[in-house]
C-alpha atoms as a PDB file:
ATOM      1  CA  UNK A   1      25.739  12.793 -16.453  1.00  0.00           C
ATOM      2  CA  UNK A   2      25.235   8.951 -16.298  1.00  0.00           C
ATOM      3  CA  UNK A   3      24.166   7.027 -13.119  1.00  0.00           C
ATOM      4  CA  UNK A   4      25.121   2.925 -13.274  1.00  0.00           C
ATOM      5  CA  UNK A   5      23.468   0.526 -13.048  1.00  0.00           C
ATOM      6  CA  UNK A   6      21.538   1.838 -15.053  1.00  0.00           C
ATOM      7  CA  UNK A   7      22.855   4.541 -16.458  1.00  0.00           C
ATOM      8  CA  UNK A   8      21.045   8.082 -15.456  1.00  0.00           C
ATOM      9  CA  UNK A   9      21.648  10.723 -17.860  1.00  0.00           C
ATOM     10  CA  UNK A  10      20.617  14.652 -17.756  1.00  0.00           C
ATOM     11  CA  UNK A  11      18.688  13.960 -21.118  1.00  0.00           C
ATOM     12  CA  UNK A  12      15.343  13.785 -22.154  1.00  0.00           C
ATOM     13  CA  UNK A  13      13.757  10.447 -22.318  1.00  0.00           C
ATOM     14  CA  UNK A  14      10.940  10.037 -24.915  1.00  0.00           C
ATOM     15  CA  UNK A  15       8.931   6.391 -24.375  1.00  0.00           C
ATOM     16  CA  UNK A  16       9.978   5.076 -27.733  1.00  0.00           C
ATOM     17  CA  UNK A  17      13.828   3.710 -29.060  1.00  0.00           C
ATOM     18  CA  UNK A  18      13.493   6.083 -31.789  1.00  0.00           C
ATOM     19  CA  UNK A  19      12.590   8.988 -30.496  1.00  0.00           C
ATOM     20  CA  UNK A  20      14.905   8.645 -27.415  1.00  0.00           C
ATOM     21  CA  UNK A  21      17.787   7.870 -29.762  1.00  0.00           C
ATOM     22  CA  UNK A  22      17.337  10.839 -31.942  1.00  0.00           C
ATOM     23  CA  UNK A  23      17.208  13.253 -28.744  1.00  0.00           C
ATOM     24  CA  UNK A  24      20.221  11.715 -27.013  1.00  0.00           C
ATOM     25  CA  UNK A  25      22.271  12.724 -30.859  1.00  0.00           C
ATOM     26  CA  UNK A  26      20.301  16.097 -30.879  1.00  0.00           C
ATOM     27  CA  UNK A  27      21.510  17.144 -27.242  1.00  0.00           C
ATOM     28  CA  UNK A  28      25.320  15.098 -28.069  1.00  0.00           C
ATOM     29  CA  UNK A  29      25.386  17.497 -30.851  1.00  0.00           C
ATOM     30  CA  UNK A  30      24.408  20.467 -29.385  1.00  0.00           C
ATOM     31  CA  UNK A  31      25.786  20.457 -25.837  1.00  0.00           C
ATOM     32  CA  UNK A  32      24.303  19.637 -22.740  1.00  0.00           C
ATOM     33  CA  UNK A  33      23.742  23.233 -21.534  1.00  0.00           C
ATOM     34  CA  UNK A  34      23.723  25.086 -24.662  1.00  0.00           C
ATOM     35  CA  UNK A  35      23.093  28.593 -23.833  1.00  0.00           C
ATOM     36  CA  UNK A  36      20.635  29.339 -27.246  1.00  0.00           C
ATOM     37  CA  UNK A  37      18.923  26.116 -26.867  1.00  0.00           C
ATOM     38  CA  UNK A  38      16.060  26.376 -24.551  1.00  0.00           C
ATOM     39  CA  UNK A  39      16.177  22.512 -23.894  1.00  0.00           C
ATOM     40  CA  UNK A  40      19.505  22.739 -22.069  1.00  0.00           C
ATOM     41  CA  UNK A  41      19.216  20.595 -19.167  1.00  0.00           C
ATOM     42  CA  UNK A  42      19.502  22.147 -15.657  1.00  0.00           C
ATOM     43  CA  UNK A  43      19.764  19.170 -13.530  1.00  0.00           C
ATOM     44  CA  UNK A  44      22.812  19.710 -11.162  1.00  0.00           C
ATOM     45  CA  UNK A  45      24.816  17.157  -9.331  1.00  0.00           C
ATOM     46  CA  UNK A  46      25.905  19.531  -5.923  1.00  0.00           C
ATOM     47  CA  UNK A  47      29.833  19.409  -5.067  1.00  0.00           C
ATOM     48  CA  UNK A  48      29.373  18.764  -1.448  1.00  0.00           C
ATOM     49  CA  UNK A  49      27.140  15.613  -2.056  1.00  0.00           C
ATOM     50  CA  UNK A  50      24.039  16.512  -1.272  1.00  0.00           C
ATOM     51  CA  UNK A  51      22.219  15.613  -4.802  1.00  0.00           C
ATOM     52  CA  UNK A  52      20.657  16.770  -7.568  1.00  0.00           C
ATOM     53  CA  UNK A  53      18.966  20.190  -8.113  1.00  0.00           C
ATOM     54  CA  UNK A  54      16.535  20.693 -10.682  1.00  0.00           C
ATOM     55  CA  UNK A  55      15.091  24.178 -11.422  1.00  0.00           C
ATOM     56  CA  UNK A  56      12.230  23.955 -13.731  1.00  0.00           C
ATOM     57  CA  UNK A  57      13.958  22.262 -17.109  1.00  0.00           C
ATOM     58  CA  UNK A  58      16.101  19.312 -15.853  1.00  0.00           C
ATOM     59  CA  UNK A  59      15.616  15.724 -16.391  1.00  0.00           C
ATOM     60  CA  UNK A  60      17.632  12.397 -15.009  1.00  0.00           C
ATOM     61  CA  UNK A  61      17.068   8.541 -15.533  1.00  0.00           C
ATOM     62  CA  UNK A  62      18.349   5.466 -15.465  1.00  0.00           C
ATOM     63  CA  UNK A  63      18.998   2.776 -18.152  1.00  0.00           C
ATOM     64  CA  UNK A  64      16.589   0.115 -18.278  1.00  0.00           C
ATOM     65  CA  UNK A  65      16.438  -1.615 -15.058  1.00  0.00           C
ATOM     66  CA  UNK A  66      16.238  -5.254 -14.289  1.00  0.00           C
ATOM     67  CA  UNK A  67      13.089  -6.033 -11.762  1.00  0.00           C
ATOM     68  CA  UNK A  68      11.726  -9.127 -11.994  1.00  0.00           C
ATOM     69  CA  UNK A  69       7.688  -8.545 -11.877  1.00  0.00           C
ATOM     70  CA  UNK A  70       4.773 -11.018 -13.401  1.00  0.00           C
ATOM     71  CA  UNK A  71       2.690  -8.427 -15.243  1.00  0.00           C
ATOM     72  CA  UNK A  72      -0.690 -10.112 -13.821  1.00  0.00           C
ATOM     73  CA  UNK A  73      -0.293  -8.816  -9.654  1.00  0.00           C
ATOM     74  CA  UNK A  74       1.640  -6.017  -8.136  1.00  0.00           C
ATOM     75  CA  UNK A  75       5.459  -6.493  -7.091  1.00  0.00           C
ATOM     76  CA  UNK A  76       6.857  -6.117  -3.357  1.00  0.00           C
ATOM     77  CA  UNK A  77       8.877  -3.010  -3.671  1.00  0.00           C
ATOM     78  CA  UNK A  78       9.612  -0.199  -1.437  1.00  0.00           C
ATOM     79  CA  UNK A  79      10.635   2.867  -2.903  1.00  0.00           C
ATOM     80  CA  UNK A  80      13.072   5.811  -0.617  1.00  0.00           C
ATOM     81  CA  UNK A  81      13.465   9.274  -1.911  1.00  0.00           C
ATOM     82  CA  UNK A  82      15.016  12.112   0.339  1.00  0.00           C
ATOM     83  CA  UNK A  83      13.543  15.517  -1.285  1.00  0.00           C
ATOM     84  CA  UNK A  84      13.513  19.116  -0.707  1.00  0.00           C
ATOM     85  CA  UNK A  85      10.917  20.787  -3.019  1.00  0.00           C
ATOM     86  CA  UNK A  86      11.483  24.322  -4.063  1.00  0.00           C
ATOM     87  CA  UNK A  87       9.009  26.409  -1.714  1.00  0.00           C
ATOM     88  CA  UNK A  88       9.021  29.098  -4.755  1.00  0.00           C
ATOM     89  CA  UNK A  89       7.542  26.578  -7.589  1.00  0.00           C
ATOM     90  CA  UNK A  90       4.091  27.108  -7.569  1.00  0.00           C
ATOM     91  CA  UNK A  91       3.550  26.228 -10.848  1.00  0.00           C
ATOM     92  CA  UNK A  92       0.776  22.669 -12.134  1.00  0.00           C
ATOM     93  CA  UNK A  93       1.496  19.194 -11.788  1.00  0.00           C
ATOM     94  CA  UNK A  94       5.317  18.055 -10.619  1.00  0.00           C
ATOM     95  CA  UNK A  95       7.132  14.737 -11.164  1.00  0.00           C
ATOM     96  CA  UNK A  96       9.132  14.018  -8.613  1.00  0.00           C
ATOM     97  CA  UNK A  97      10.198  10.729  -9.753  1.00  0.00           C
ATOM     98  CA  UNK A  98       8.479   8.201 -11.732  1.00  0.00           C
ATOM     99  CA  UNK A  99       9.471   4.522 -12.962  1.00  0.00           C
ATOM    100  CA  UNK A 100       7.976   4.297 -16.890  1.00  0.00           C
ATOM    101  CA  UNK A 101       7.566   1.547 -18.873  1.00  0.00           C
ATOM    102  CA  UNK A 102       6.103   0.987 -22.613  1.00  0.00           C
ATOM    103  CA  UNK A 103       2.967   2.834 -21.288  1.00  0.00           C
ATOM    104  CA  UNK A 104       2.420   6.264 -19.257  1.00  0.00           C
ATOM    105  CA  UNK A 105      -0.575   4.380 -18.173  1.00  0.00           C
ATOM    106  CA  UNK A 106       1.402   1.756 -16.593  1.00  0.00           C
ATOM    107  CA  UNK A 107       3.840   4.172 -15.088  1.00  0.00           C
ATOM    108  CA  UNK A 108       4.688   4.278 -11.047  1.00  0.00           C
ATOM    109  CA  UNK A 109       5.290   8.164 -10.008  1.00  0.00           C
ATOM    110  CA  UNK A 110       5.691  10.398  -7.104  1.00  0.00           C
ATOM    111  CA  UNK A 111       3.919  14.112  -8.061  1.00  0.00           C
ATOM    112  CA  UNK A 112       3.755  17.752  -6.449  1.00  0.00           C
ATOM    113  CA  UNK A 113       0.747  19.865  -7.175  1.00  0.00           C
ATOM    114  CA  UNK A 114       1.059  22.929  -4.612  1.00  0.00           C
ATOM    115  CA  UNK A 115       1.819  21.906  -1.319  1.00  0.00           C
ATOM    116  CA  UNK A 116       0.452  18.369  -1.814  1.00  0.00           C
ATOM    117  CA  UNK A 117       2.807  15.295  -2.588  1.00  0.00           C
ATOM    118  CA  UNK A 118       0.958  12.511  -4.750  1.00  0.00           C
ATOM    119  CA  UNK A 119       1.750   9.034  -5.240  1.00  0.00           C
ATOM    120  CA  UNK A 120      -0.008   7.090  -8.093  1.00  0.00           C
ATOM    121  CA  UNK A 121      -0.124   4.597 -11.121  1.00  0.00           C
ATOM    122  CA  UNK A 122      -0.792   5.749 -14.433  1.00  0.00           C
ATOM    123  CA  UNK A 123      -1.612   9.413 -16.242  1.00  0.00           C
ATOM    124  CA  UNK A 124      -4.418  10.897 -14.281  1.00  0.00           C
ATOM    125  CA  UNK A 125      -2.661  13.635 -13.345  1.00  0.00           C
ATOM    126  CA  UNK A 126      -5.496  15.931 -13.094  1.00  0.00           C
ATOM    127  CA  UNK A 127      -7.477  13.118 -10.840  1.00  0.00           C
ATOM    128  CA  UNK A 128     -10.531  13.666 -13.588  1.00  0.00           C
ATOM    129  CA  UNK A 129     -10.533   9.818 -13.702  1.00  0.00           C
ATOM    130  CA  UNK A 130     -10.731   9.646  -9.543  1.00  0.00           C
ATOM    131  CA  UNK A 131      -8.072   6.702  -9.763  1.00  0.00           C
ATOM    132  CA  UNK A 132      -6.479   5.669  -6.665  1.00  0.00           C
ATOM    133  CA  UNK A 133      -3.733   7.972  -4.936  1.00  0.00           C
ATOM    134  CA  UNK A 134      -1.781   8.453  -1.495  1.00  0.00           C
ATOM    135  CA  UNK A 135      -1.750  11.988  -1.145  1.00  0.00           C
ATOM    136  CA  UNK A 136      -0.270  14.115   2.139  1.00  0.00           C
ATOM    137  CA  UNK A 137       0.467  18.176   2.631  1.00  0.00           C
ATOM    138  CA  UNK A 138       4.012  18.847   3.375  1.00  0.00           C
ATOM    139  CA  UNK A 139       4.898  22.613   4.600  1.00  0.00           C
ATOM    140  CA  UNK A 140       6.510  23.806   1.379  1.00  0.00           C
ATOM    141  CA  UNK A 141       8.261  26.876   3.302  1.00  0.00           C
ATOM    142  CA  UNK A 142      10.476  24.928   5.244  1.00  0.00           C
ATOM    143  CA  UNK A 143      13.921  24.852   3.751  1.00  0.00           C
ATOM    144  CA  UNK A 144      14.334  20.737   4.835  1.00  0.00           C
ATOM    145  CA  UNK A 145      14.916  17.581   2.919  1.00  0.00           C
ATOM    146  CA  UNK A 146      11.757  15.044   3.640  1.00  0.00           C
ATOM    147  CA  UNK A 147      12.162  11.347   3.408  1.00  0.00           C
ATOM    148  CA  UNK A 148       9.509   9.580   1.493  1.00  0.00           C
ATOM    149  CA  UNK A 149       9.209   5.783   1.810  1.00  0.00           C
ATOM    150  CA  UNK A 150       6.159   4.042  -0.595  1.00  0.00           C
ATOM    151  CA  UNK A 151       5.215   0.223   0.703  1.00  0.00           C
ATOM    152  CA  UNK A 152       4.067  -1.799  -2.421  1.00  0.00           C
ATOM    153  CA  UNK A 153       2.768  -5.125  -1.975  1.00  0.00           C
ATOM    154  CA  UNK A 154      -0.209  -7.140  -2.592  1.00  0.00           C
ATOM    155  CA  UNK A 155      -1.994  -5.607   0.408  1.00  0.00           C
ATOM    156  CA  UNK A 156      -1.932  -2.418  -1.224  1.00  0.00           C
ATOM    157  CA  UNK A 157       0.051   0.645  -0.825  1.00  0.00           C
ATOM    158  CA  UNK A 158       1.037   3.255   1.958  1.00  0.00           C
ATOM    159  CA  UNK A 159       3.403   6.601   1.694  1.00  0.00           C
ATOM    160  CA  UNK A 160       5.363   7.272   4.947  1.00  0.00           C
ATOM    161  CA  UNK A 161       6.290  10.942   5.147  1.00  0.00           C
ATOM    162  CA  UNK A 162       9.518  10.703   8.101  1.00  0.00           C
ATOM    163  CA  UNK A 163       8.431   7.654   9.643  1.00  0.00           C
ATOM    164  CA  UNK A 164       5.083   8.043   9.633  1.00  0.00           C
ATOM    165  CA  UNK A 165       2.659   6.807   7.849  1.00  0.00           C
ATOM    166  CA  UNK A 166       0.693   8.959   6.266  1.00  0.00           C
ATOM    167  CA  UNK A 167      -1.815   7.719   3.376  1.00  0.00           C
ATOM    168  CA  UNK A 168      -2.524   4.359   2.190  1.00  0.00           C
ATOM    169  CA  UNK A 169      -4.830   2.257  -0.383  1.00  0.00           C
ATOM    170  CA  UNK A 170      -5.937  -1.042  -0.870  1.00  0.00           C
ATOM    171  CA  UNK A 171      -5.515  -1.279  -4.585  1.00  0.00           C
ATOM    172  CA  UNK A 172      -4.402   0.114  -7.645  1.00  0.00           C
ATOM    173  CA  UNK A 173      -1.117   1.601  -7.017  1.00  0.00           C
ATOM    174  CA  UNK A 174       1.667  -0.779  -7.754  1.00  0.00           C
ATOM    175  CA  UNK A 175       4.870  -0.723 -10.170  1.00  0.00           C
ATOM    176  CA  UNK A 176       4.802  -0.980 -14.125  1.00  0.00           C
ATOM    177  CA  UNK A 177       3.792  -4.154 -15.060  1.00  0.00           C
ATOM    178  CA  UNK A 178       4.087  -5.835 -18.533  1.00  0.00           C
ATOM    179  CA  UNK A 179       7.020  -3.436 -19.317  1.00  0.00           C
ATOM    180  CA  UNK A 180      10.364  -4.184 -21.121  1.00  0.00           C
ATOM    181  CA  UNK A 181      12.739  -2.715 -18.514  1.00  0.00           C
ATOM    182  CA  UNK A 182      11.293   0.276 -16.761  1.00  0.00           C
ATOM    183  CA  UNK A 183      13.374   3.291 -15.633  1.00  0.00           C
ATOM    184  CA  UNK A 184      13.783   5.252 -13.112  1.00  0.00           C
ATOM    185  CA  UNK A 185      12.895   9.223 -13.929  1.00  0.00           C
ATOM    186  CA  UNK A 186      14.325  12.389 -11.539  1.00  0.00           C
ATOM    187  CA  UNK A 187      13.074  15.564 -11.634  1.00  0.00           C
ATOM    188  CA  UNK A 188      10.719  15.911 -14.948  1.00  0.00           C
ATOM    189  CA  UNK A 189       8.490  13.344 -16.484  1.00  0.00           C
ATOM    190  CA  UNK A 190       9.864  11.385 -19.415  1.00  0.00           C
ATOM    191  CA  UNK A 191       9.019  13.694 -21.823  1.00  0.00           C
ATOM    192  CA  UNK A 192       9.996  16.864 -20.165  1.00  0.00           C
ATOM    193  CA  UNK A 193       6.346  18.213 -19.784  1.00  0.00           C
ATOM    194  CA  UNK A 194       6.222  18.254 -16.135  1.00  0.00           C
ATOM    195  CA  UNK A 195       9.599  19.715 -14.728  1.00  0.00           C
ATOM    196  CA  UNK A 196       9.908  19.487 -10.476  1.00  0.00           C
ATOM    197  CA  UNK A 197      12.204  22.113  -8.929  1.00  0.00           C
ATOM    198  CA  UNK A 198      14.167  20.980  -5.583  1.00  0.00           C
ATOM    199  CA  UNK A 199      16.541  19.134  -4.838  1.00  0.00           C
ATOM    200  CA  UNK A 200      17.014  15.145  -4.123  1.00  0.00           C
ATOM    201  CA  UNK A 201      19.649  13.691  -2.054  1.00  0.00           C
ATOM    202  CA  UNK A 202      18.837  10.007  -2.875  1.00  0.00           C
ATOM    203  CA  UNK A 203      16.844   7.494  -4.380  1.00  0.00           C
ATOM    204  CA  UNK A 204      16.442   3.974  -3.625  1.00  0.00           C
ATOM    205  CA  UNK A 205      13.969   0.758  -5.001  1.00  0.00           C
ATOM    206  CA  UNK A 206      14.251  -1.927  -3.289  1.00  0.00           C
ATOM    207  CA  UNK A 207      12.509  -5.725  -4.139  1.00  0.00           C
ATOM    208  CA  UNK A 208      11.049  -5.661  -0.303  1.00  0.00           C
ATOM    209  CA  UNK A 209       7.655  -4.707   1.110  1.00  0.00           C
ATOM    210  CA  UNK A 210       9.417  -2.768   4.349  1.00  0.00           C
ATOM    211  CA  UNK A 211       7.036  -3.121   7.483  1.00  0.00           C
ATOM    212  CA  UNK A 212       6.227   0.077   9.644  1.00  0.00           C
ATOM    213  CA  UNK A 213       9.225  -1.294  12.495  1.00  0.00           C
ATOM    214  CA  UNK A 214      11.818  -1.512   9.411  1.00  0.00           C
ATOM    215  CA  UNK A 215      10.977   1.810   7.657  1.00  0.00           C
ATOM    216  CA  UNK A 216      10.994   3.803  11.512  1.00  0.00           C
ATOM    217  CA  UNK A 217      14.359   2.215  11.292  1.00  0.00           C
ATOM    218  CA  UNK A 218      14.959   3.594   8.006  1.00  0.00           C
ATOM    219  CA  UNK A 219      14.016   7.362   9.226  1.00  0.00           C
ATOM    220  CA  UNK A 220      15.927   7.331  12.271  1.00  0.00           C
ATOM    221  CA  UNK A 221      19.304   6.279  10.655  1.00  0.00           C
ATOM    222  CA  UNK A 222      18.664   9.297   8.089  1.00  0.00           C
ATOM    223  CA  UNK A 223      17.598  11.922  10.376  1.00  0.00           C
ATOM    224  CA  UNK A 224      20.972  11.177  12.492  1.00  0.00           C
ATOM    225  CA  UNK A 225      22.760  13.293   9.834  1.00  0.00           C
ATOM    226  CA  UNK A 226      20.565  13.525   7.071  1.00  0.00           C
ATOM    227  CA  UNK A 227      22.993  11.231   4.985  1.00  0.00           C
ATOM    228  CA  UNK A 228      21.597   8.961   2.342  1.00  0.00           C
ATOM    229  CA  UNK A 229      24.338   6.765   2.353  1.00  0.00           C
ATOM    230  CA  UNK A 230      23.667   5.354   5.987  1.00  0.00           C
ATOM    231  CA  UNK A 231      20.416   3.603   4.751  1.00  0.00           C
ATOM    232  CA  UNK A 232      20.991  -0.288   3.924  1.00  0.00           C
ATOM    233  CA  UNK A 233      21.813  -1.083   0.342  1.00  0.00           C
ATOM    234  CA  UNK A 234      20.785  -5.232   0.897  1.00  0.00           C
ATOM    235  CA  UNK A 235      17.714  -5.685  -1.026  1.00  0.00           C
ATOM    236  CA  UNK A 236      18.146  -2.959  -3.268  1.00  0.00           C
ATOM    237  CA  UNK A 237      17.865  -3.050  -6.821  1.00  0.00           C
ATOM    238  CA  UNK A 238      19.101   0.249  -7.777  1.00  0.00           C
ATOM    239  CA  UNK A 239      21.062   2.979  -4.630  1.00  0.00           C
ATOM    240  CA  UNK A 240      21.762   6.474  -5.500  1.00  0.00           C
ATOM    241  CA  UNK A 241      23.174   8.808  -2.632  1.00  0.00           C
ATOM    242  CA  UNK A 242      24.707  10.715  -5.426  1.00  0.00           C
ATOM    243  CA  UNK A 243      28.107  10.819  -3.433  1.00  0.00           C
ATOM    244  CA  UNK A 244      30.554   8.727  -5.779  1.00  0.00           C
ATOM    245  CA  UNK A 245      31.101  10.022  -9.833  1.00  0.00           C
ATOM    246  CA  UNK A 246      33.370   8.303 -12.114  1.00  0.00           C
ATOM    247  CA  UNK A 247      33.974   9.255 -15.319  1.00  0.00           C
ATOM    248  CA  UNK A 248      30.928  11.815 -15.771  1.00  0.00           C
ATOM    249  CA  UNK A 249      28.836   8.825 -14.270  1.00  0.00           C
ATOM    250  CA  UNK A 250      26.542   8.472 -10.729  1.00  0.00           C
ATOM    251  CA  UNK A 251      27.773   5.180  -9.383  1.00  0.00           C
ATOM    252  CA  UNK A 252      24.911   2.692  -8.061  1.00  0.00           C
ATOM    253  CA  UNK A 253      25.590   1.826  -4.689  1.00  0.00           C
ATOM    254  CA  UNK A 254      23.040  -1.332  -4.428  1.00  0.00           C
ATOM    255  CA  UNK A 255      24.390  -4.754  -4.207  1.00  0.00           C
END
């Protein structure tokens, strides 16, 4: 399944042409849910529009995506996910969502480990290097989706769990820089190593550092019915409530 603008597609994304061209013909050839091929993708698009469900092997992402970023200081950019992680995956280090580059050590990404949500920049996914990350504990028994809002600018960078801010740092967090058109990963890192299981009911970048007052804003208008599409699509460079298909493809709602 495709999402435009870019395009996101149930597949496997390795980080080179090559390699990513060779899978998309390997899984074209051998179905996309292939019961005897273990690599069968189980990223699921629900029919009453509340998003995608992964369960352990899934995968989507986006063609290559147009943000306009020098590669020698952060970009303004506020990110918007609405998630409900799987309270039975108990299992190592998640991806949530990450936007990749050229580099994994370039790459944005929002993590699970546990019941601990992690924002951060690059591959230290066991924190052995102590990089910089916004971390907060969510209650991963309650069957709820969570709205997740990450302020990039200059400043630095804060994660807002519902509203609230809860984790911030003054550096080294900040969007791929010095990439060729980054994309935007669901549910599994690019190479299908770390697999997330839950469910997200949208995802949105936009090219704005949204204040505290504008992001409270944000949270209200989704916790009125817990509908994606009711947050503002101005300023956004790519808008998935996963409500509109069209041809076996997620239509973008940004503007």
């Amino acid at each position: 399944m495709l999402l435009k603008h870019g395009v996101m597609s149930m597949r496997s994304v390795p980080r080179t042409t090559i390699a990513l061209t060779g899978y998309i013909v390997l899984i074209l050839a051998a179905g996309l849910s292939p019961r005897s091929h273990q690599g069968g993708n189980d990223a699921n698009i629900q029919n009453d529009g509340t998003g995608l469900t992964f369960h352990g092997n899934g995968l989507a992402f986006t063609a290559p995506l147009a943000i306009a970023q020098a590669s020698d200081q952060p970009a303004d950019a506020t990110i918007v996910v609405a998630i409900n992680p799987d309270p039975a995956a108990t299992r190592g280090f998640q991806f949530i969502s990450a936007i990749t580059g050229d580099h994994s050590d370039r790459q944005w990404l929002l993590g699970q480990w546990h019941d601990q949500l992690l924002v951060m920049t690059g591959d230290d996914y066991d924190h052995s290097e102590r990089k910089p990350r916004l971390t907060t504990v969510i209650d991963d028994r309650a069957d709820t989706y969570l709205l997740l809002a990450i302020r990039l600018d200059q400043s630095g960078a804060a994660l807002y769990l519902n509203g609230e801010r809860v984790s911030s740092q003054a550096v080294g967090i900040s969007l791929p820089s010095g990439s060729s058109g980054p994309r935007v990963v669901l549910g599994n890192d690019p190479d299908g190593r770390h697999p997330w299981s839950g469910s997200i009911a949208g995802f949105a970048l936009y090219e704005v550092a949204m204040d505290s007052t504008e992001l409270k804003k944000l949270w209200r208008s989704w916790s009125q019915q817990q509908q994606f599409s009711r947050l503002p699509t101005a300023g956004a460079v790519v808008f998935y409530d996963f409500l509109h298909t069209e041809d076996g493809v997620i239509l973008d709602g940004s503007e």
